[in-house]
Protein backbone atom coordinates (compact mmCIF):
# COMPACT_ATOMS: atom_id res chain seq x y z
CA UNK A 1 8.76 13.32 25.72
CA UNK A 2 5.82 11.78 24.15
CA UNK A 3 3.52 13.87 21.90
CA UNK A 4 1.13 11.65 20.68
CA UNK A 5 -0.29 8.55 22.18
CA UNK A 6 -2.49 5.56 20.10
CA UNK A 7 -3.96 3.09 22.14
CA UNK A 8 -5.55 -0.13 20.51
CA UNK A 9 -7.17 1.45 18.02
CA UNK A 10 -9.56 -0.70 15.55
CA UNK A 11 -10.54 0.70 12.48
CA UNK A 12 -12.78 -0.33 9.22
CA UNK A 13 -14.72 0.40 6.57
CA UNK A 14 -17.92 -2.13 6.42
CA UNK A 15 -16.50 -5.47 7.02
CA UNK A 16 -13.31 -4.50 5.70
CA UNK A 17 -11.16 -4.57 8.69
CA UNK A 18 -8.21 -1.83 8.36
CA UNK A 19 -6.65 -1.95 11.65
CA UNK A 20 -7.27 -4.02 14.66
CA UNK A 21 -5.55 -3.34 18.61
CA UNK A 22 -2.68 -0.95 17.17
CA UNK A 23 -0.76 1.22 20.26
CA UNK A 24 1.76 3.95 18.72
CA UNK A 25 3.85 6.25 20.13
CA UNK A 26 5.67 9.76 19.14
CA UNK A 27 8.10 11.47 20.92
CA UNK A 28 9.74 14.92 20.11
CA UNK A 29 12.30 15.05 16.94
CA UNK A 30 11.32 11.74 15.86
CA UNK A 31 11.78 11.50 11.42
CA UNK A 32 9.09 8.76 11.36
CA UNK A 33 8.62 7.00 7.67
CA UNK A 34 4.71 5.67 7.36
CA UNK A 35 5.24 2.66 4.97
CA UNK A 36 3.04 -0.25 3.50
CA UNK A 37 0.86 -1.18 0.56
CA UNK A 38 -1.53 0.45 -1.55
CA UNK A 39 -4.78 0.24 0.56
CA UNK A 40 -3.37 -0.80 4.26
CA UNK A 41 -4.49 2.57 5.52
CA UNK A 42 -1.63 4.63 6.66
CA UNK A 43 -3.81 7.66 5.03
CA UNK A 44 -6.93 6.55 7.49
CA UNK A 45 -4.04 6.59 9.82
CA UNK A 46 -3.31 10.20 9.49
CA UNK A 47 -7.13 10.95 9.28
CA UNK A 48 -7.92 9.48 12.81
CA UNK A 49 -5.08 10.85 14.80
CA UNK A 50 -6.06 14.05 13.13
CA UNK A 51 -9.52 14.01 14.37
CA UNK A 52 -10.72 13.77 10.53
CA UNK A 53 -12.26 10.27 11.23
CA UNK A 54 -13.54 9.14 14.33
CA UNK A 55 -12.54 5.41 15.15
CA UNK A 56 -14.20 2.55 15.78
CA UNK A 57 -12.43 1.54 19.23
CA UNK A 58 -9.31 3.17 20.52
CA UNK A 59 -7.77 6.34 22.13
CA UNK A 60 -5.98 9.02 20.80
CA UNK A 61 -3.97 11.67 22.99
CA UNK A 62 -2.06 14.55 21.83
CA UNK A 63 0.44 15.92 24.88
CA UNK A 64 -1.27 19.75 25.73
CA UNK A 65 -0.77 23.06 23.16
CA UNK A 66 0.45 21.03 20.89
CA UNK A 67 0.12 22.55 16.94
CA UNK A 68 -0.23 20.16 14.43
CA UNK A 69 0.36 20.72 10.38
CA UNK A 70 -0.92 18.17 8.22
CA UNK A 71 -0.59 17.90 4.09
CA UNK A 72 -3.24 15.99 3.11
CA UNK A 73 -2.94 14.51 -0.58
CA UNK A 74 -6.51 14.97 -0.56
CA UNK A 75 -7.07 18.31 0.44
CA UNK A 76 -9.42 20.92 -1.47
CA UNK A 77 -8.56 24.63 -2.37
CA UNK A 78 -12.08 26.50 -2.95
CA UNK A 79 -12.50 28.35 -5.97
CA UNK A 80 -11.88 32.33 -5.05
CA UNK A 81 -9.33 31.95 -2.70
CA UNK A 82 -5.50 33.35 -4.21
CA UNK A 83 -2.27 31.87 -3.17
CA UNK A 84 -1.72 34.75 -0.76
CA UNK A 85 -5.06 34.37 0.60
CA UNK A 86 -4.36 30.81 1.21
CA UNK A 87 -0.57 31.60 3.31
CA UNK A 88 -1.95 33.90 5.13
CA UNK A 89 -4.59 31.60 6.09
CA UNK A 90 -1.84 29.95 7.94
CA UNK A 91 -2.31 32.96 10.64
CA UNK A 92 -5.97 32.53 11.45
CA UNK A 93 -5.31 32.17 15.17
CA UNK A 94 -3.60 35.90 14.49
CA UNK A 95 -6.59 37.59 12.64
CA UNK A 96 -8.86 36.24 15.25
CA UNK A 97 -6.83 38.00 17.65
CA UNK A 98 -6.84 41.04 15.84
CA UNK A 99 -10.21 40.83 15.46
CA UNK A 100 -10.93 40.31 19.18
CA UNK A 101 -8.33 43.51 19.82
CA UNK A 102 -10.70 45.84 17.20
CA UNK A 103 -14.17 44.76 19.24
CA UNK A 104 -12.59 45.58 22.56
CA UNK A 105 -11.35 48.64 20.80
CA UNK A 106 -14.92 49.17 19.59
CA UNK A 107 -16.85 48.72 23.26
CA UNK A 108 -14.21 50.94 25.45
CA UNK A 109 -15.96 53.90 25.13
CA UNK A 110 -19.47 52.74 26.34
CA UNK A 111 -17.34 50.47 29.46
CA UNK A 112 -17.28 51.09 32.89
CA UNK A 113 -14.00 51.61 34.45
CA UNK A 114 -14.15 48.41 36.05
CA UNK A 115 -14.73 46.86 32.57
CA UNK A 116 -12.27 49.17 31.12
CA UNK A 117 -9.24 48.20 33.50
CA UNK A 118 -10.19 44.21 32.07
CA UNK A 119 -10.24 45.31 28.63
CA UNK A 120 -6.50 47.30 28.59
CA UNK A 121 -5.11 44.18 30.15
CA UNK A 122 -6.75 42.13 27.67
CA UNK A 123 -5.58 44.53 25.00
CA UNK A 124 -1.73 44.30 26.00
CA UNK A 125 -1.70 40.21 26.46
CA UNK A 126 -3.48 40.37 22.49
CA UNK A 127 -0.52 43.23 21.34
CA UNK A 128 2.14 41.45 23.24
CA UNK A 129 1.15 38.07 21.10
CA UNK A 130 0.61 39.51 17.72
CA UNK A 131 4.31 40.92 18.48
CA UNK A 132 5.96 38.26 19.32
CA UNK A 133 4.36 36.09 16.39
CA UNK A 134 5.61 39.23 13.52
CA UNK A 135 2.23 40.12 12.92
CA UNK A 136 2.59 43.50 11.59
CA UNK A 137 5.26 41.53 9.15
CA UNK A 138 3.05 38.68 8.12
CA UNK A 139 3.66 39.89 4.37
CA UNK A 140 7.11 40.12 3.95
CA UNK A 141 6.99 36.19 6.03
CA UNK A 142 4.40 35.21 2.96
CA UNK A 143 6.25 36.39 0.37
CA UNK A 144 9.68 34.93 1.15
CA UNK A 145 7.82 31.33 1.52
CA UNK A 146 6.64 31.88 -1.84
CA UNK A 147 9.41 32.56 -3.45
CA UNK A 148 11.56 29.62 -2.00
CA UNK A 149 8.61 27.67 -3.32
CA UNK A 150 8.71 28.94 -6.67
CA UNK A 151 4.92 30.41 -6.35
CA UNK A 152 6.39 34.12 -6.43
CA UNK A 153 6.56 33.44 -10.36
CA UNK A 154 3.01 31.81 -10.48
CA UNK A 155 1.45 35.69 -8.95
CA UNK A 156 0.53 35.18 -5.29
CA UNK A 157 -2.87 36.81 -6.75
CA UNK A 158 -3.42 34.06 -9.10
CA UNK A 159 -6.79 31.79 -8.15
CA UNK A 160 -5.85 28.48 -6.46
CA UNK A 161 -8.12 26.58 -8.63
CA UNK A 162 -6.36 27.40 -12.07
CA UNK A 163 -2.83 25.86 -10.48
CA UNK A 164 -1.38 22.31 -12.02
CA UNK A 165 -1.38 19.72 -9.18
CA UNK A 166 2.00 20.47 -8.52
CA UNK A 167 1.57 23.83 -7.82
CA UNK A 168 -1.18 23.03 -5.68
CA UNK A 169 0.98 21.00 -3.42
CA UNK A 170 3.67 23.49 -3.04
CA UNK A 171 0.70 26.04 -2.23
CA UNK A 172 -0.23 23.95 0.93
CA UNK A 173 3.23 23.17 1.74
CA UNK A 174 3.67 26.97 2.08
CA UNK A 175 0.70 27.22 4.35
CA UNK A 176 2.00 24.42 6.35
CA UNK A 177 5.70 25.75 6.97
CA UNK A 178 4.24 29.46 7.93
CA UNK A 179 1.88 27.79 10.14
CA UNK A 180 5.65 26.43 12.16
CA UNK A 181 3.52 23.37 13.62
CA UNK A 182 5.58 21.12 16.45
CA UNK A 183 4.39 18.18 14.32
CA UNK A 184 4.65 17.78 10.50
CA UNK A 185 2.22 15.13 8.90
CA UNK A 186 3.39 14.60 5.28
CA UNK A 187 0.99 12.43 3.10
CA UNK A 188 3.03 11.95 -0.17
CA UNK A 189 4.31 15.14 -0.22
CA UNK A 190 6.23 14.48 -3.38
CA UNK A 191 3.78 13.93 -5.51
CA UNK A 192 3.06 16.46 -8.33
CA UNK A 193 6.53 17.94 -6.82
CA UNK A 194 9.32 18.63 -9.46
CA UNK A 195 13.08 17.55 -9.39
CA UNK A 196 14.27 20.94 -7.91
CA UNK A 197 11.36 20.92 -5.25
CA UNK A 198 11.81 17.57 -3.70
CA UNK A 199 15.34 18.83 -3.72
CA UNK A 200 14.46 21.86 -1.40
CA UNK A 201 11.89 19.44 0.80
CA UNK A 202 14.93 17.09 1.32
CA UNK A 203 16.85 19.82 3.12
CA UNK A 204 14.23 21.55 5.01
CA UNK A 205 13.00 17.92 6.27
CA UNK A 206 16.71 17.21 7.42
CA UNK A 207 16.64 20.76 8.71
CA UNK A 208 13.76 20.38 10.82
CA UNK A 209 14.09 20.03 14.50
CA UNK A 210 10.47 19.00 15.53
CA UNK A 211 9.07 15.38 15.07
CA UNK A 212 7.78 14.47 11.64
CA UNK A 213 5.51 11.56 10.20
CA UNK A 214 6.00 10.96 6.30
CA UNK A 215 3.83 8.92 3.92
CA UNK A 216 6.16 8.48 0.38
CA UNK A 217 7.03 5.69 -2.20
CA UNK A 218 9.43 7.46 -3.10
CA UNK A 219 12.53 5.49 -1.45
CA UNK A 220 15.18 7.79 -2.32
CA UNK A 221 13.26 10.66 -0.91
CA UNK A 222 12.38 8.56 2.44
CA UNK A 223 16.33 7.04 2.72
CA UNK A 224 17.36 11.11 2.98
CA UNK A 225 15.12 12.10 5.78
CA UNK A 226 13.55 9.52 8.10
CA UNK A 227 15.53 7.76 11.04
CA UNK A 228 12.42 5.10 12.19
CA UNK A 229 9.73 3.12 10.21
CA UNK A 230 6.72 2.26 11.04
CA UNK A 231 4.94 -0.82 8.70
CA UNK A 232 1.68 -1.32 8.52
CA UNK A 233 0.53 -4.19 7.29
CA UNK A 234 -2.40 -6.81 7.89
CA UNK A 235 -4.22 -4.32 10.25
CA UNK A 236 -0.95 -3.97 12.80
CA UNK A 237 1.90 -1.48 12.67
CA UNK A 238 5.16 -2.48 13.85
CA UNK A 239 8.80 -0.59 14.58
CA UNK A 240 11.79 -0.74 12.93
CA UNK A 241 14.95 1.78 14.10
CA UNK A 242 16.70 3.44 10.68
CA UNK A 243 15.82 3.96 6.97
CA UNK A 244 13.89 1.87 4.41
CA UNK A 245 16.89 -0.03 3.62
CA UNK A 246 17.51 -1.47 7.11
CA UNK A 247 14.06 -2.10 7.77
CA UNK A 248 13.68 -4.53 4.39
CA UNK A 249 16.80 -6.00 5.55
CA UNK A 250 15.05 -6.43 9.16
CA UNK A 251 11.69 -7.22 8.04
CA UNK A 252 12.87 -10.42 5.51
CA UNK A 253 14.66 -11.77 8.06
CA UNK A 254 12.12 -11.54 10.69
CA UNK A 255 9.75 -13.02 7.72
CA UNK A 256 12.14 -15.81 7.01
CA UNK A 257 12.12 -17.07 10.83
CA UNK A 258 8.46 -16.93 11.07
CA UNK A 259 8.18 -19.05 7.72
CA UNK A 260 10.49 -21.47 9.30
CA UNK A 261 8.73 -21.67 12.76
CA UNK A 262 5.93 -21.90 11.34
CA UNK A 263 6.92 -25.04 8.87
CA UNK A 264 8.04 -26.91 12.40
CA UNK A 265 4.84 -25.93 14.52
CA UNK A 266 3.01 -28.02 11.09
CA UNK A 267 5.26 -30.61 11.10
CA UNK A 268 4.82 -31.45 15.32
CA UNK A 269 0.70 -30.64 14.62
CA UNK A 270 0.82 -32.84 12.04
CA UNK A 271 2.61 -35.77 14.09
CA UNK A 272 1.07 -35.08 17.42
CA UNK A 273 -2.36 -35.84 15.47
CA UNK A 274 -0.88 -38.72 13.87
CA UNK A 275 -0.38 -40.16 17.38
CA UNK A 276 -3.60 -39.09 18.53
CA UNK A 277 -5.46 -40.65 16.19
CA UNK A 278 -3.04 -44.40 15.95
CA UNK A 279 -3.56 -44.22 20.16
CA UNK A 280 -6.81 -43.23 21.74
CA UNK A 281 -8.71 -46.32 20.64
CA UNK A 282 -6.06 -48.38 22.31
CA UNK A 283 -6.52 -48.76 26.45
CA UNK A 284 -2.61 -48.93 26.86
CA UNK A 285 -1.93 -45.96 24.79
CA UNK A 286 -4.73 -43.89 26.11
CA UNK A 287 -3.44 -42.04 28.37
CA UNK A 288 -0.38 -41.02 26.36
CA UNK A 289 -2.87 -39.92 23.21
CA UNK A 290 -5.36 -37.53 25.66
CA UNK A 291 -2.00 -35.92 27.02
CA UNK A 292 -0.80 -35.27 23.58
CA UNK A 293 -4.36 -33.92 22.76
CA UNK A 294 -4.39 -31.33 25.52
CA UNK A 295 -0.72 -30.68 24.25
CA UNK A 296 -2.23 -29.79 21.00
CA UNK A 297 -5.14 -28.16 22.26
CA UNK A 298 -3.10 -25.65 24.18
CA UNK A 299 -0.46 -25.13 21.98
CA UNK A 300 -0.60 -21.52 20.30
CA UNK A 301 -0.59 -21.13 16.81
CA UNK A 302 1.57 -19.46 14.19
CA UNK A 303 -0.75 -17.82 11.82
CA UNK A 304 1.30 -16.81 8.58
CA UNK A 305 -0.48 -13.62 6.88
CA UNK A 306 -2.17 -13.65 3.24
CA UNK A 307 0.35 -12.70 1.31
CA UNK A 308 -1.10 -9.55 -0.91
CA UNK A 309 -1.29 -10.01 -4.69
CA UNK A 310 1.52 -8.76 -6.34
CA UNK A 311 0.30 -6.65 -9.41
CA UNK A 312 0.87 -8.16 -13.12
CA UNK A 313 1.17 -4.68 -15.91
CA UNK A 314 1.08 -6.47 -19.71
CA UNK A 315 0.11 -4.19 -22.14
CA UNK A 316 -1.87 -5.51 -24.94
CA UNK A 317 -0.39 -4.08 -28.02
CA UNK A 318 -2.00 -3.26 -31.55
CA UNK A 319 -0.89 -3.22 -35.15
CA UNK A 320 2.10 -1.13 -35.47
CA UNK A 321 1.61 2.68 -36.16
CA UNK A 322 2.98 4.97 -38.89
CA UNK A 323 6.76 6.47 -39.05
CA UNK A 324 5.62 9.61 -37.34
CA UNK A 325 3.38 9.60 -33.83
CA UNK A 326 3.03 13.20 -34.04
CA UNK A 327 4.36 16.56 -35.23
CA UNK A 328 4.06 19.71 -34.51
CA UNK A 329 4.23 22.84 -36.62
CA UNK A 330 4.87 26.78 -34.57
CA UNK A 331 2.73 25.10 -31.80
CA UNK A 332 1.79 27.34 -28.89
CA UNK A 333 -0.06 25.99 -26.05
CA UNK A 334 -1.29 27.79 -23.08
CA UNK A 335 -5.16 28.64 -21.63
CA UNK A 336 -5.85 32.59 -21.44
CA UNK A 337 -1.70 32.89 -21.84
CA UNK A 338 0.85 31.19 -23.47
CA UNK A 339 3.28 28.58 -21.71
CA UNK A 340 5.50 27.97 -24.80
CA UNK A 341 7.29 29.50 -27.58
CA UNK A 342 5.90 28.12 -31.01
CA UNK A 343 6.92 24.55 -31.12
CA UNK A 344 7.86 21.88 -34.24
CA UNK A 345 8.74 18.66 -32.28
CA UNK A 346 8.45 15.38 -33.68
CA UNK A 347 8.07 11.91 -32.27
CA UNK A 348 9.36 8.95 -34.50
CA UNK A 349 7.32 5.18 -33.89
CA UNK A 350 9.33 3.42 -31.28
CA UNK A 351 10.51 6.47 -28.88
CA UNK A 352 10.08 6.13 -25.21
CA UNK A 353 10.67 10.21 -24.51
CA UNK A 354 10.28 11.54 -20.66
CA UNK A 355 9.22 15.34 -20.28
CA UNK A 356 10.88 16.70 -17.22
CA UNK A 357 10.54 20.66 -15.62
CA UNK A 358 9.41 22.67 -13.10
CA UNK A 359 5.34 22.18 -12.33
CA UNK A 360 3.24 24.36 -14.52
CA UNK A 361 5.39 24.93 -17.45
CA UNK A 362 2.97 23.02 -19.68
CA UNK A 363 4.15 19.64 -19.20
CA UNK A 364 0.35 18.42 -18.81
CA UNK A 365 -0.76 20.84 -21.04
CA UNK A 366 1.31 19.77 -23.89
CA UNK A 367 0.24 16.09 -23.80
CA UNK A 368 -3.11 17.31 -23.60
CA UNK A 369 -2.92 19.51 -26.95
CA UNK A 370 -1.25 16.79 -28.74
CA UNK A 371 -4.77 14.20 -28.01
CA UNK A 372 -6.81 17.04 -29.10
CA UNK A 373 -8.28 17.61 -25.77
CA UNK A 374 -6.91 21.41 -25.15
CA UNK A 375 -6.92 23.61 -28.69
CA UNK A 376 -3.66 25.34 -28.94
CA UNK A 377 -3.60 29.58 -29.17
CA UNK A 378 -1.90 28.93 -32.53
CA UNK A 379 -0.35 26.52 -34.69
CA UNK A 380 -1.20 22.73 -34.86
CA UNK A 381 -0.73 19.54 -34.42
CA UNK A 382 -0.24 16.65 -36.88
CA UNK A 383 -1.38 13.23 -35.67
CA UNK A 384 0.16 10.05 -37.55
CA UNK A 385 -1.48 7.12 -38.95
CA UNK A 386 -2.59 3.93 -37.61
CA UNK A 387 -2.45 5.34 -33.81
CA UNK A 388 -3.86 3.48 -30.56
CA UNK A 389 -3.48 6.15 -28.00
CA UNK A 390 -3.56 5.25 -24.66
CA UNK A 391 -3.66 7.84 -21.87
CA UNK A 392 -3.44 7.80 -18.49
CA UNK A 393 -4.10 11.38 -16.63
CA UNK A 394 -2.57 12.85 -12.97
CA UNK A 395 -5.99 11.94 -11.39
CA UNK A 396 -9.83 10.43 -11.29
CA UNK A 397 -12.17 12.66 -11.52
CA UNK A 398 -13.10 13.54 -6.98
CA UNK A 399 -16.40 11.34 -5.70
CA UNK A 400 -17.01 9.18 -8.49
CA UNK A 401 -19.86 6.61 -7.19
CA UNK A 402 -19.38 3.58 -9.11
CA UNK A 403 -17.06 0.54 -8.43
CA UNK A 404 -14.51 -0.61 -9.63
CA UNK A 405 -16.22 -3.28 -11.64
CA UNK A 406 -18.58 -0.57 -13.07
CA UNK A 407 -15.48 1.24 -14.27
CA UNK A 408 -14.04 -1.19 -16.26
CA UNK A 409 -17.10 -2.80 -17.37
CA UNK A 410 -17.54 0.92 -18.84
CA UNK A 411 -14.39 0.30 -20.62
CA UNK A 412 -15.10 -3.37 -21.99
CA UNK A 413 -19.31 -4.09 -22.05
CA UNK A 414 -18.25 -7.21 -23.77
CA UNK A 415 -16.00 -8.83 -20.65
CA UNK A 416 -17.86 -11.54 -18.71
CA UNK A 417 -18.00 -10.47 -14.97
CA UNK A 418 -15.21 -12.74 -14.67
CA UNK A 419 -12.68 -11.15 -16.97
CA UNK A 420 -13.59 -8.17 -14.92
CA UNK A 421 -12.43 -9.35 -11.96
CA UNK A 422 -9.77 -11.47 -12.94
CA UNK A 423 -8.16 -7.89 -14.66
CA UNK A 424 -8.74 -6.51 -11.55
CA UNK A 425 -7.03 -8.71 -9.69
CA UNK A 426 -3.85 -8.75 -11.99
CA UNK A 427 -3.49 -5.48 -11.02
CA UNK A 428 -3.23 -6.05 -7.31
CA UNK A 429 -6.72 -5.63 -6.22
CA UNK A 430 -8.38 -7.77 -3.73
CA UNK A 431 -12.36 -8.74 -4.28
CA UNK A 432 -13.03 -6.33 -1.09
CA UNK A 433 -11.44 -3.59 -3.19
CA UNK A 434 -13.36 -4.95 -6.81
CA UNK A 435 -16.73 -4.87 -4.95
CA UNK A 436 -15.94 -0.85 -3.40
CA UNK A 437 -16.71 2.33 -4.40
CA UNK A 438 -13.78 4.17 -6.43
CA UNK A 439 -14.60 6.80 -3.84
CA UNK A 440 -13.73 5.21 -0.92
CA UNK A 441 -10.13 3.85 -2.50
CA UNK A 442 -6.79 4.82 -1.84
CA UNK A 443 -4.83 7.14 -4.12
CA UNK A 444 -2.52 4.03 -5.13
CA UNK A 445 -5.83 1.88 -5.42
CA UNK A 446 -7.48 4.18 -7.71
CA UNK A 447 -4.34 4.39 -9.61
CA UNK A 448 -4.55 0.88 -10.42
CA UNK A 449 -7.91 0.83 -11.73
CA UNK A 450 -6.78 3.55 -14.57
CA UNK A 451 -4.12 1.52 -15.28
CA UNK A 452 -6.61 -1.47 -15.51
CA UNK A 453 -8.06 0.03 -18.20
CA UNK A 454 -4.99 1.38 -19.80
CA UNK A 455 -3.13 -2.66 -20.07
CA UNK A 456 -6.08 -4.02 -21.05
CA UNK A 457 -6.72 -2.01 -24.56
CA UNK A 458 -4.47 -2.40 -27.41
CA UNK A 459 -2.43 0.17 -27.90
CA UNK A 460 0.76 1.24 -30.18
CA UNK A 461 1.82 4.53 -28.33
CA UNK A 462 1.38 5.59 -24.48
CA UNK A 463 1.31 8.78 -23.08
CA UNK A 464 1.36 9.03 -19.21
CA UNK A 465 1.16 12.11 -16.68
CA UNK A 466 2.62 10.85 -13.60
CA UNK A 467 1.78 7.05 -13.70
CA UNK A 468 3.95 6.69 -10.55
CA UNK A 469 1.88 9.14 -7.85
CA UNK A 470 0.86 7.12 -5.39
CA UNK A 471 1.84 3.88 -6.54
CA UNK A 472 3.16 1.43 -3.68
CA UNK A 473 6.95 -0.09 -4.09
CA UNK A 474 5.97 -2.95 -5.88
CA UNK A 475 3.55 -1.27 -8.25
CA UNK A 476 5.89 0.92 -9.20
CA UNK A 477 8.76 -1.61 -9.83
CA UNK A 478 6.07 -4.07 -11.93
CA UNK A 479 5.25 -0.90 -13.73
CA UNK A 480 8.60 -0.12 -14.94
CA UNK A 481 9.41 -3.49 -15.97
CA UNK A 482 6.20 -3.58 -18.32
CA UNK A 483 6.75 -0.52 -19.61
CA UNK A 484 10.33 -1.07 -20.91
CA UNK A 485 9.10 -4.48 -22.38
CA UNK A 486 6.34 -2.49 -24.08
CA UNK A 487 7.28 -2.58 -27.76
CA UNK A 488 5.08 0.85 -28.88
CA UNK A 489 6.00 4.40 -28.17
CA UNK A 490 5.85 6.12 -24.82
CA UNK A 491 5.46 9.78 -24.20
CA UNK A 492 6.27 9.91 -20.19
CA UNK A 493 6.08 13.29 -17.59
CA UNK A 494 7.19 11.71 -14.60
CA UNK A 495 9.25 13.55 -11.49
CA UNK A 496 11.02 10.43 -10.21
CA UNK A 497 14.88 10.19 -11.98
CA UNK A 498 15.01 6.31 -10.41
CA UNK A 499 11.98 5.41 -12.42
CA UNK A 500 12.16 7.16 -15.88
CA UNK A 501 15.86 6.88 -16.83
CA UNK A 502 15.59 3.12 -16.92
CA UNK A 503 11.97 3.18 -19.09
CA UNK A 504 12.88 6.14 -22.26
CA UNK A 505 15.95 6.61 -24.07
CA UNK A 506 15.25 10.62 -24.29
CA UNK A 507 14.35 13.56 -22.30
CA UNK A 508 12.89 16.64 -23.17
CA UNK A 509 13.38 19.33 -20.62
CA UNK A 510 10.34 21.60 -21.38
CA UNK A 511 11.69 24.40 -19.16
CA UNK A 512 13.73 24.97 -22.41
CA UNK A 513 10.86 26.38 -24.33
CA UNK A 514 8.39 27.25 -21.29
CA UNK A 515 7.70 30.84 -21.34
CA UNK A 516 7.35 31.04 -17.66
CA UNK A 517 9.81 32.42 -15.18
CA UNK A 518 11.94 29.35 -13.58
């Protein structure tokens, strides 16, 4: 049975075409991967068969009382609101109900009986629905989400805008499996997620009997759960049956015969116009050079597709720095608590260390109090000499207005406009993306502007906080390889096993001195 129906839908942004005369289908218990490039739009995707964005052509149907759940790697928690206040959230249909059942409550005694008669019938079909949904029970349901996720430990009463980014996602993952939509829409759900976490996701997904659509780089991840892809790419989205593995397999062969087809098709334009032109002027020939004309002019033609620039990382590196990168002496870092015991780590030149752990131990936190930017509740931190620091944070700050050439020309007022670009562009940015808003980017897209400006400063020692979010395949792959070529030290928190164990040679598991509950 079909739950959701697309019908040649066309989509853009300004003359920046995203998707033109695309027809989808879902039917029930499909495990649907979303897969493409940085910047091809399988967010926008998500957005318009959401009703978040309105299309520019196309129809969208949903079959009737369907519920949808959708984790959007954009989404917003206000400040205020607690974890608990945001599960519960997940029963607003209920509360309404209950609120409904207390203003009937509230107008019986002032009805007629007539009146009266409609409102005890209205009464029981609310009771009998806040029954069957365990709405007297909504608590206990709350709390046993929570602690599955690992937010039990956090305090359901803690305020949704203190959590890491990590905690964030596993707060609207919560809401989202409470809610017990017939459709899961999963935008990178693994981002910000810990080892343990993507562990649990893996076997609920697997678990989960409805139909789901996933957006995820993360291969490993997408192999476990999905049984279909869908690739979108050059403004169409096409099938393949089975996992990310098949579908490369599927997808360079189907490449490789449309190279080759369309090498021939060349090679007969090419001597069909030969003839053409050698014949026409000739009376006896003619005949024969007007019917190979019309051949040509009716012949279809194989259009190959611009291939997409492939991102180049180099980091430019400095002088070499001191023995020591840092050290730290009884070091405690937290906000209005601690997260560690006292601390004395050290970090010799030439280490390429990953920090791994649960979200919100103090992974972020840590990096932050070694660059000065967080002061630590006691003890310090010892910075060593001839340092180049560069570091690249989780995210952009939300609705920044200026482009992307503005950024970096922020970074580098001496670069021509040209150098601008042409950095740009080595990072796998197109001139539609140079000339945008960072706004209006994708997560991946504004990912590669930070790490724009991280290549293209000298540095001696790195310290990244989840370089890989949102990075497409490719990205990620080109990112590794620079970064295990890079000759200066690397301080790494990354979630991903696949990418870090082949960039450091050591890993600190901060969970061993995080003095929060695991």
């Amino acid at each position: 049975m079909s739950i959701l129906n697309v019908e040649h839908l066309s989509h853009g942004f300004g003359d920046r075409a995203i998707f033109h005369d695309v027809s989808f289908r879902l039917l029930k218990g499909e495990h649907i991967g979303l897969v493409g490039a940085n910047g091809e739009g399988k967010s926008t995707f998500l957005n318009i068969v959401t009703g978040k964005l309105q299309p520019d052509e196309g129809k969208i149907e949903w079959s009737k009382n369907v519920k949808v759940g959708y984790l959007d790697q954009h989404a917003v928690l206000e400040k205020g609101q607690t974890i608990r206040h945001v599960l519960k959230s997940a029963f607003s249909d209920l509360f309404a109900m209950e609120k409904r059942m207390n203003e009937i409550c509230d107008r019986m005694a002032e009805a007629s009986e007539e009146e009266l008669t409609e409102m005890m019938d209205e009464l029981g079909t609310i009771q009998d629905l806040l029954n069957a949904h365990d709405f007297y029970i909504l608590d206990s349901k709350v709390e046993e989400v929570g602690r599955a996720l690992g937010l039990e430990e956090i305090g359901l009463e803690k305020d949704v805008t203190e959590l890491s980014g990590g905690q964030r996602t596993k707060v609207l993952l919560g809401k989202l499996l409470l809610e017990k939509p017939d459709i899961l829409l999963l935008d990178e759900p693994t981002n910000y997620l810990d080892e343990q976490h993507i562990e649990w996701l893996k076997r609920y997904l697997n678990e989960y009997e409805n139909a789901f659509i996933l957006i995820s780089h993360d291969i490993p991840f997408l192999n476990s759960v999905i049984n279909l892809i869908y690739h979108m790419e050059n403004q169409k989205l096409d099938r393949y049956v089975g996992d990310y593995d098949k579908f490369q397999e599927v997808y360079a062969v189907k490449k490789a015969q449309l190279e080759a087809a369309y090498r021939r098709q060349q090679q007969e334009i090419s001597d069909l116009e030969d003839f053409v032109a050698r014949n026409k002027a000739r009376v006896s020939t003619r005949n024969m050079a007007m019917s190979r004309q019309k051949k040509l002019d009716k012949m279809e033609k194989i259009e190959l597709a611009a291939e997409r620039p492939k991102p180049e990382f180099h980091f430019q590196e400095s002088r070499a720095a001191g023995r020591y990168i840092f050290q730290t002496n009884d070091l405690v870092i937290g906000y209005d608590e601690p997260l560690s015991s006292p601390l004395s780590l050290a970090m010799e030149r030439g280490q390429k260390i990953a920090l791994i752990g649960a979200n919100g131990i103090g992974k972020t936190t840590l990096l932050k109090s070694i660059l000065g930017l967080i002061p630590p509740l006691s003890g310090d931190v010892e910075l060593g000499d001839y340092l180049s620091i560069g570091y690249f944070e989780q995210e952009m700050a939300p609705g920044n207005t200026t482009t992307c050439i503005e950024e970096i020309w922020k970074e580098f007022p001496s670069y021509t406009q040209y150098q601008v670009r042409s950095a740009l562009a080595k990072c796998g940015l197109t001139t539609k993306h140079i000339e945008s808003q960072i706004r209006v980017l994708s997560g991946g897209e504004q990912a590669k502007v930070r790490l724009c400006k991280l290549i293209n400063k000298e540095t001696n020692v790195l310290l990244l906080d989840e370089p890989t979010n949102h990075l497409d395949v490719d990205a990620k792959e080109e990112l590794k390889r620079a970064l295990k070529a890079y000759k200066g030290s690397i301080l790494l928190i990354c979630h991903e096993p696949e990418f870090y164990r082949d960039v450091v040679s050591e890993i600190w598991d901060c969970s061993k001195w995080t003095t929060r509950l695991l």
